[in-house]
Protein backbone atom coordinates (compact mmCIF):
# COMPACT_ATOMS: atom_id res chain seq x y z
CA UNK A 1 -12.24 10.11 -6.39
CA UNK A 2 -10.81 13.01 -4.14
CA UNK A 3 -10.23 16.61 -6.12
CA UNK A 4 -7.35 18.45 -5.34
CA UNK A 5 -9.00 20.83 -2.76
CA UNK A 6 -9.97 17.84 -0.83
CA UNK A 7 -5.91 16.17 -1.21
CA UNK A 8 -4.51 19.97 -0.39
CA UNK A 9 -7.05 20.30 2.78
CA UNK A 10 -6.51 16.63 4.27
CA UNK A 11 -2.83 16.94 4.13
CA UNK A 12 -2.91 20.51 5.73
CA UNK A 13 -4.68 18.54 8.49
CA UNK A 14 -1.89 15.87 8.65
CA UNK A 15 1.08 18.32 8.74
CA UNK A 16 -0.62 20.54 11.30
CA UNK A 17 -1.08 16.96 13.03
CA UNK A 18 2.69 17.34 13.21
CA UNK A 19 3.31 20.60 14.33
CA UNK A 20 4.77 21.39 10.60
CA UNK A 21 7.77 19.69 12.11
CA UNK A 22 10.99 19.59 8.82
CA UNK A 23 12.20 16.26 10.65
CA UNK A 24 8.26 14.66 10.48
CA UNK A 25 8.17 14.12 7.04
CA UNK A 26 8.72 10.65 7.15
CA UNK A 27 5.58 10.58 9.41
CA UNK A 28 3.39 13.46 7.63
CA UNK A 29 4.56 11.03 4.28
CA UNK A 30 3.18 8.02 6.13
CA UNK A 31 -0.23 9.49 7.35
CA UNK A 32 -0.65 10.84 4.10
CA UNK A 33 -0.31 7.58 1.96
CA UNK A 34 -2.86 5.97 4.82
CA UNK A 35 -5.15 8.76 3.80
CA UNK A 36 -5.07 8.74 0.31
CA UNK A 37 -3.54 4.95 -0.36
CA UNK A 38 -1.03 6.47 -2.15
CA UNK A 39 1.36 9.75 -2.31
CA UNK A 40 -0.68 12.16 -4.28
CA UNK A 41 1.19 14.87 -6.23
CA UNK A 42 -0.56 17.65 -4.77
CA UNK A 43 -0.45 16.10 -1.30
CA UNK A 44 3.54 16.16 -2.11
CA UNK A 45 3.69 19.79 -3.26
CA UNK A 46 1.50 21.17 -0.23
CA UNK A 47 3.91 19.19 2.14
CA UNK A 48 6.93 20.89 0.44
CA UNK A 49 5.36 24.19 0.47
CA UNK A 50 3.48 24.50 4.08
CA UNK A 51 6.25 22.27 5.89
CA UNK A 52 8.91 24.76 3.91
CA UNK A 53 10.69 21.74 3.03
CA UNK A 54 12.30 21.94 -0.84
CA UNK A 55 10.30 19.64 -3.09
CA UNK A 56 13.36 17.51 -3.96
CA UNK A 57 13.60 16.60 0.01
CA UNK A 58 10.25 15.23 -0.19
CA UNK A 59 10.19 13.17 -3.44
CA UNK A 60 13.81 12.11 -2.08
CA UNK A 61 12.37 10.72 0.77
CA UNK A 62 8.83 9.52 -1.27
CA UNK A 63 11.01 7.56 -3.34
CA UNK A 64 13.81 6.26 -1.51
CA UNK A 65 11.07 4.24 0.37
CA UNK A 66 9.53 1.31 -1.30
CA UNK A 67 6.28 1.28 1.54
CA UNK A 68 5.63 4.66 -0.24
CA UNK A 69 3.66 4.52 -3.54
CA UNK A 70 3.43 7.62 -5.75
CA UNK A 71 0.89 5.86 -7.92
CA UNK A 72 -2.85 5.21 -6.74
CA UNK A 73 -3.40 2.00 -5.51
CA UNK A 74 -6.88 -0.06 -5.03
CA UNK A 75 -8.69 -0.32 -1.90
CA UNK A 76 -7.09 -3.57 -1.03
CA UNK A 77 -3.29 -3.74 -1.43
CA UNK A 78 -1.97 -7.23 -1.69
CA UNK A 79 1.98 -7.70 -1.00
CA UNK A 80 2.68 -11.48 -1.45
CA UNK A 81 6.30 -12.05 0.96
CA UNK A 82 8.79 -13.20 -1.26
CA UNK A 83 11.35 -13.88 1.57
CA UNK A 84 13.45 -17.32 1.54
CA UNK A 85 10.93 -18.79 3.78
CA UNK A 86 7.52 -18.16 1.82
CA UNK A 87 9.77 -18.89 -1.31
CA UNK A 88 10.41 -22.32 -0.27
CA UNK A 89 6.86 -22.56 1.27
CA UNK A 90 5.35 -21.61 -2.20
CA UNK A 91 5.03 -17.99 -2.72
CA UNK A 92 5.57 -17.87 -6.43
CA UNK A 93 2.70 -20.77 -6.61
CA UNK A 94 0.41 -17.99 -4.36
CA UNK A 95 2.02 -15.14 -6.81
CA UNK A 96 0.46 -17.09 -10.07
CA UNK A 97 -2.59 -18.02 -8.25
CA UNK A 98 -3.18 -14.27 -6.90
CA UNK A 99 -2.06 -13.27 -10.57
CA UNK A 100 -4.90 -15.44 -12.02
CA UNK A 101 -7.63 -14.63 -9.65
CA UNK A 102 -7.57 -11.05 -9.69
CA UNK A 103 -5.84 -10.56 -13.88
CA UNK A 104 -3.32 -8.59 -12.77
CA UNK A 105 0.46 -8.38 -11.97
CA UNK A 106 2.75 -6.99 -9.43
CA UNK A 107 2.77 -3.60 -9.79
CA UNK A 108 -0.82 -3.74 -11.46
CA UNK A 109 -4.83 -2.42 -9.88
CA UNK A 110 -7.74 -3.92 -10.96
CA UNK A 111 -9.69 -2.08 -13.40
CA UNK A 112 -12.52 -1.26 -10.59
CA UNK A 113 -9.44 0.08 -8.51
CA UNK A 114 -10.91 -2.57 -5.68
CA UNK A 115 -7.40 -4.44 -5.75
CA UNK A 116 -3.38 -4.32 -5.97
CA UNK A 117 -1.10 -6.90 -6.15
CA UNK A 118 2.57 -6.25 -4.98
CA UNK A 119 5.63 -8.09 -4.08
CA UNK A 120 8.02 -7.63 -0.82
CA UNK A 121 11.03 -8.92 0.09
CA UNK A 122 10.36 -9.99 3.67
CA UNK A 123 7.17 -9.09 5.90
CA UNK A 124 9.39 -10.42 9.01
CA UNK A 125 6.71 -13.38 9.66
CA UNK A 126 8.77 -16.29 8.51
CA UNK A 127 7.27 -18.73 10.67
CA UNK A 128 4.03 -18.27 9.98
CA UNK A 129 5.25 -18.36 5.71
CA UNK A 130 3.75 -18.43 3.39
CA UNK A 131 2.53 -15.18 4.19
CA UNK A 132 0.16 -12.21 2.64
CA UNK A 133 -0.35 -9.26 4.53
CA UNK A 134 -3.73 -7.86 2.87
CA UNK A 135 -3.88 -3.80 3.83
CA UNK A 136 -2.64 -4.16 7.43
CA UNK A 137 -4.23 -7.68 8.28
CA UNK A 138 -1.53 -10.75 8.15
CA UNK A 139 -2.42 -14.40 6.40
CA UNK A 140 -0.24 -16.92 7.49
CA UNK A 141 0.17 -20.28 6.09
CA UNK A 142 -1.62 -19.18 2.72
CA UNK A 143 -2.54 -22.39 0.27
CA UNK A 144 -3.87 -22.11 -2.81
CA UNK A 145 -7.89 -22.39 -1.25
CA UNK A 146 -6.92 -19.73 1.28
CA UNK A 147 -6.32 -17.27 -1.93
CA UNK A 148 -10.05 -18.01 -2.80
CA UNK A 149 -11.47 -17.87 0.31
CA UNK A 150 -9.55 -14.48 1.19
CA UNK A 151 -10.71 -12.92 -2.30
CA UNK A 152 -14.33 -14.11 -1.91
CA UNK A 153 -14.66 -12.60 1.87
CA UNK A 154 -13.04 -9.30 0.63
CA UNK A 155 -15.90 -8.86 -1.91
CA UNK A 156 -18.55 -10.51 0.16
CA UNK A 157 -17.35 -7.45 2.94
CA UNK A 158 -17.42 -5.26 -0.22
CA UNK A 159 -20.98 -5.97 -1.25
CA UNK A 160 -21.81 -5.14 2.34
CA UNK A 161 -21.01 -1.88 3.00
């Protein structure tokens, strides 16, 4: 788990990244939830405060966003497209199956924080649908095996490290 002084000191980093720029919060807001996983409240209030943007501009923009997550999230983030074209492919069958494997919902981390299962409208791969983008890495074509198989190499990479 990362204290505050740690949260506080990495976003410093970020924003300085940025040349404390007002109009790259978006971006500072982007690198931060990359560091963290999520947008920390501390990392939120030291963005307001060194960027010298007020603290309602920033949770504006944190939660007018859906990418942007103000709750921590686990290691691996699962969004399962919901978009016509993984609909009609199966996504809801890949939803229940995701649901079952890992006991948890949209919206919902595992209890060892290793997972999170999430929903989108459209991941803009339709031809490749069904589709679950795991972190940053795309799955196209998922069946109801591939759901095991991705799970199973996650925690065999997991065991790993």
């Amino acid at each position: 788990m990362t204290n505050v002084s740690e949260i506080k000191q990495k976003t410093k980093q970020i924003i300085k990244k940025h040349k404390s720029n007002k109009s790259a919060l978006i971006a500072v807001l982007q690198d931060i939830q990359e560091a963290f996983n999520y947008l920390p409240k501390e990392a939120l209030k030291t963005a307001a405060s060194v960027m010298n943007v007020p603290m309602s501009r920033v949770y504006e923009a944190a939660t007018f966003y859906t990418a942007f997550s103000l709750k921590p999230r686990g290691k691996h983030v699962v969004k399962i497209c919901k978009g016509t074209a993984c609909h009609v492919r199966g996504a809801s069958a890949l939803q229940d199956k995701f649901e079952r494997t890992l006991c948890i919902k949209p919206g919902e981390t595992t209890p060892d924080g290793k997972f999170s299962l999430e929903t989108v409208n459209c991941v803009g791969a339709c031809a490749l649908g069904p589709v679950v983008v795991i972190n940053t890495d795309y799955h196209g074509q998922v069946t109801m095996n591939k759901v095991d198989k991705i799970i199973k190499k996650i925690n065999e990479e997991g065991a790993q490290q």
